[in-house]
Protein backbone atom coordinates (compact mmCIF):
# COMPACT_ATOMS: atom_id res chain seq x y z
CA UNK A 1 15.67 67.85 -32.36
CA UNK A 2 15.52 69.74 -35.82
CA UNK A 3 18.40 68.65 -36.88
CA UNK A 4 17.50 64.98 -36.07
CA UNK A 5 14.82 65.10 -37.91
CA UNK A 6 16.46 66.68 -40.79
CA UNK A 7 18.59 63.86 -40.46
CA UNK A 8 16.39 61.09 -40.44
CA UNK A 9 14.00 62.89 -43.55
CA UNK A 10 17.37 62.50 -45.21
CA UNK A 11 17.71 58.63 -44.36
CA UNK A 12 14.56 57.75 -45.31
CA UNK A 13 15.32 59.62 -48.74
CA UNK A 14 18.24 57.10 -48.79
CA UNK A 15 16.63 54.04 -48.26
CA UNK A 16 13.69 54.96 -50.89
CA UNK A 17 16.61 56.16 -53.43
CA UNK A 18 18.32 52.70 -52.61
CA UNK A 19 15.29 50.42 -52.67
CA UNK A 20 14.33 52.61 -55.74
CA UNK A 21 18.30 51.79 -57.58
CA UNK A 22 17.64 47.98 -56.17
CA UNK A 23 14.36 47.91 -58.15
CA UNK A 24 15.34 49.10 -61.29
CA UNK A 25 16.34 46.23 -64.20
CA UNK A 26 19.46 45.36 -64.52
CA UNK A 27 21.70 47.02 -67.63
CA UNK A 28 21.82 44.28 -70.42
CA UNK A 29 25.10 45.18 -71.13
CA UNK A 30 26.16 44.01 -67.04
CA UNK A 31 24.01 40.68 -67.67
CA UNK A 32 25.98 40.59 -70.76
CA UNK A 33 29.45 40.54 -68.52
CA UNK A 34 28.43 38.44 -66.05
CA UNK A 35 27.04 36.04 -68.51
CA UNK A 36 30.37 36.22 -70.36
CA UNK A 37 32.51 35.66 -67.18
CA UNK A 38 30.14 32.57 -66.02
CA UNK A 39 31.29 30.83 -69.19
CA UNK A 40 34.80 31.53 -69.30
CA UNK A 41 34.94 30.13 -65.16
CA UNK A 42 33.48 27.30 -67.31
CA UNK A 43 35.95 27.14 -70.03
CA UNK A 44 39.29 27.33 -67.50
CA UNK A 45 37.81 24.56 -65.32
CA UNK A 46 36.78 22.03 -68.41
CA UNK A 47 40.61 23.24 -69.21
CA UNK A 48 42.43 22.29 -66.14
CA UNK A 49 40.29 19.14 -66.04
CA UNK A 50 41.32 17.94 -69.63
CA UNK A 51 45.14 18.48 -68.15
CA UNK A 52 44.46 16.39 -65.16
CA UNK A 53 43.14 13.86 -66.86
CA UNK A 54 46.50 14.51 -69.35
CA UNK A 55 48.37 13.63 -66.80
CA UNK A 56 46.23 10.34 -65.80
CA UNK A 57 47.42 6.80 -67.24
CA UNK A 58 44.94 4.15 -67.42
CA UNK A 59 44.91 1.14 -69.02
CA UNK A 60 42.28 0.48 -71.99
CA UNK A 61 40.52 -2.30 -70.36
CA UNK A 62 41.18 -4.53 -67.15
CA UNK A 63 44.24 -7.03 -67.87
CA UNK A 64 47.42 -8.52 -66.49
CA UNK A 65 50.74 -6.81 -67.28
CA UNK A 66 52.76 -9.36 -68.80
CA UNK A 67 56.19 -6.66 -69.68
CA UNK A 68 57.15 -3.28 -68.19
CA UNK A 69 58.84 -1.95 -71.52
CA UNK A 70 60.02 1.45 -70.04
CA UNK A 71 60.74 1.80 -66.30
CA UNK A 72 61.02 5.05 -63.96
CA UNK A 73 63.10 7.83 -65.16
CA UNK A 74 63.01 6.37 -68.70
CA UNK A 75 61.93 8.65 -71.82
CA UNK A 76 59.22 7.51 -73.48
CA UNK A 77 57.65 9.09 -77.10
CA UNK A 78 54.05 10.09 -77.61
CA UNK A 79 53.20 6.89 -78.86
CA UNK A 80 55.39 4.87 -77.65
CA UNK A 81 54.81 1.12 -75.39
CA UNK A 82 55.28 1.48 -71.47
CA UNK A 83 53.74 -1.92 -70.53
CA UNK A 84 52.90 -4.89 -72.21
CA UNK A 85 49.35 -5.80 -71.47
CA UNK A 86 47.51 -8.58 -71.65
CA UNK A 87 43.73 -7.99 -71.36
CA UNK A 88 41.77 -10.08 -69.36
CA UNK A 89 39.82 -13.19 -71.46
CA UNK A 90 42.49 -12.66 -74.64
CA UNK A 91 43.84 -16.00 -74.07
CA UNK A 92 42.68 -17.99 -76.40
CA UNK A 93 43.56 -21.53 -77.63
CA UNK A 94 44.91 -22.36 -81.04
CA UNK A 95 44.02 -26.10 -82.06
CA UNK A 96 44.74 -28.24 -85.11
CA UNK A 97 42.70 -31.03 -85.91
CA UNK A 98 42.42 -33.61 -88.36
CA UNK A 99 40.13 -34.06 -91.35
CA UNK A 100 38.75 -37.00 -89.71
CA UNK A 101 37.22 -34.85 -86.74
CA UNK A 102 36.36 -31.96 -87.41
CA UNK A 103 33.37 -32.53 -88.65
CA UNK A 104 32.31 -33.40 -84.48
CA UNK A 105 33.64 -29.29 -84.08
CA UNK A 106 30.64 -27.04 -84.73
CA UNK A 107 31.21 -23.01 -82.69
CA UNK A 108 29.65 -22.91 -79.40
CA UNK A 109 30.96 -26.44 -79.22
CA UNK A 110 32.35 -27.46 -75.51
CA UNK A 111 35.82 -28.56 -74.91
CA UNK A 112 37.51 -30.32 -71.98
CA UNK A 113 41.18 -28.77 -71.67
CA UNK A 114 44.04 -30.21 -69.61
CA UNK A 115 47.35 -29.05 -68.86
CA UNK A 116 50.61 -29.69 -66.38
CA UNK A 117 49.69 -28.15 -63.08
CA UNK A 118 46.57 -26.41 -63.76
CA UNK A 119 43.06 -27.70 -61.75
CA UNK A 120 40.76 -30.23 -63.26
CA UNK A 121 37.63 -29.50 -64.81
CA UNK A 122 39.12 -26.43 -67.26
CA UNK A 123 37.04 -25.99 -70.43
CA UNK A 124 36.83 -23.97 -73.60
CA UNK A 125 34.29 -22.78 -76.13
CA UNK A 126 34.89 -22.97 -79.88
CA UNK A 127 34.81 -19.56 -81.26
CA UNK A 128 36.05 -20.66 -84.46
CA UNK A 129 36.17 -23.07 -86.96
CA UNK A 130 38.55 -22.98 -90.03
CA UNK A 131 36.41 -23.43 -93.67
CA UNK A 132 39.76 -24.73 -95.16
CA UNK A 133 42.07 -27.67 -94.37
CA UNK A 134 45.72 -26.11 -94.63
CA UNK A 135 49.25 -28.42 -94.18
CA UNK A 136 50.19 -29.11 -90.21
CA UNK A 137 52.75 -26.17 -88.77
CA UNK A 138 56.11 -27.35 -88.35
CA UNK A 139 55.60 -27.94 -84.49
CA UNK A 140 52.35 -29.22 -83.01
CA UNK A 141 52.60 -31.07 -79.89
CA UNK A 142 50.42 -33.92 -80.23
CA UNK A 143 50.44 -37.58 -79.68
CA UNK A 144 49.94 -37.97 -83.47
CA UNK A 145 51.43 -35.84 -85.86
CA UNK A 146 50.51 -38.31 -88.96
CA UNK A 147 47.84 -36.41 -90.37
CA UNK A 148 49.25 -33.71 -92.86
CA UNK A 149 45.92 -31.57 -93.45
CA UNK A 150 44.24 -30.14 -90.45
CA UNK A 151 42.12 -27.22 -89.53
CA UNK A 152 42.62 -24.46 -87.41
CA UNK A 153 39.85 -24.04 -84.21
CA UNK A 154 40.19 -21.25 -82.10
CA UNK A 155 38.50 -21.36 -78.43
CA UNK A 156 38.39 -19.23 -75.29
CA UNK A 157 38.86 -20.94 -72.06
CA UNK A 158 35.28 -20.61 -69.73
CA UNK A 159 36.93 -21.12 -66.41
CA UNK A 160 41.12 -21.05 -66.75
CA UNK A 161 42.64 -17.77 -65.27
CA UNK A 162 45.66 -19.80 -65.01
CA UNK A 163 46.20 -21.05 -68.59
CA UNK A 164 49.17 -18.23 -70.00
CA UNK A 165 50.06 -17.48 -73.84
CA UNK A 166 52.04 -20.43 -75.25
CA UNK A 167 51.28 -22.79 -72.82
CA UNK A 168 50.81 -26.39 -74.24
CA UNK A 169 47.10 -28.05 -73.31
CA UNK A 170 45.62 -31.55 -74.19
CA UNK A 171 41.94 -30.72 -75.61
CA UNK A 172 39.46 -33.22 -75.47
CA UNK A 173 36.98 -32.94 -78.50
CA UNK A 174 33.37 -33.38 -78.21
CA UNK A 175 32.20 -37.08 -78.44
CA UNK A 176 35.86 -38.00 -77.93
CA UNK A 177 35.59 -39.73 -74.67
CA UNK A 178 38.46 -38.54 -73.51
């Protein structure tokens, strides 16, 4: 029984040594370390993140790809096209009109557009308005090509995801009637 209770006198002096190490402050040299390891955990993940997102393609904004450039198994440089993308609302619509109207063209104005195969009611806003008259292009499709100074108006189409780059429209100007 002696020696149990030698043995037990020498547990508790244990336990109050251990509770006594467990109270003590910390070294500031281990806070140090384990500070120091905390952020370099933090540095190797914000690491392997940035090469994950390396490896990522994504497109600049929401569009419609209009040309694959480069397809699988292909080399490509740094900077070099993959796809050919057309962003969604960059169709715009490239008008000339005569001296004689475009004084009834003001931006913000509201056009009724028309084209082969597309649905009725299609309309564009005026987004620009040329300042200076300058000679007609070579090739305007119009049912009068008389005039020889015109402007340039530039308008996005409101409701036409159908309309595509090139595509040849009959515009209706404002106070036209038609």
């Amino acid at each position: 029984a002696a020696t149990a209770a030698t043995v037990a006198h020498a547990r508790v002096a244990e336990a109050e040594a251990s509770l006594a190490v467990a109270r003590l402050p910390a070294r500031p040299q281990e806070i140090a370390a384990a500070e120091a390891a905390v952020a370099g955990a933090k540095a190797a993940r914000a690491k392997a993140e940035w090469n994950l997102d390396q490896r990522r393609l994504a497109a600049p904004s929401a569009g419609t790809i209009e040309d694959v450039i480069r397809s699988a198994g292909e080399l490509a440089g740094p900077s070099a096209p993959v796809l050919s993308l057309l962003p969604d609302g960059a169709v715009k619509l490239r008008l000339y009109v005569p001296q004689t109207s475009v004084a009834a063209v003001t931006q913000g104005s509201r056009l009724a557009v028309r084209c082969d195969g597309c649905a009725e009611g299609l309309s564009a806003i005026v987004t620009y308005v040329s300042d200076a008259p300058e000679f007609t292009p070579p090739v305007i499709y119009s049912l009068e090509n008389r005039q020889k100074l015109v402007y340039l108006i530039e308008a996005r189409p409101e409701n036409a995801p159908g309309l595509k780059p090139g595509q040849i429209v009959d515009v209706s100007l404002p106070g036209s009637g038609g």
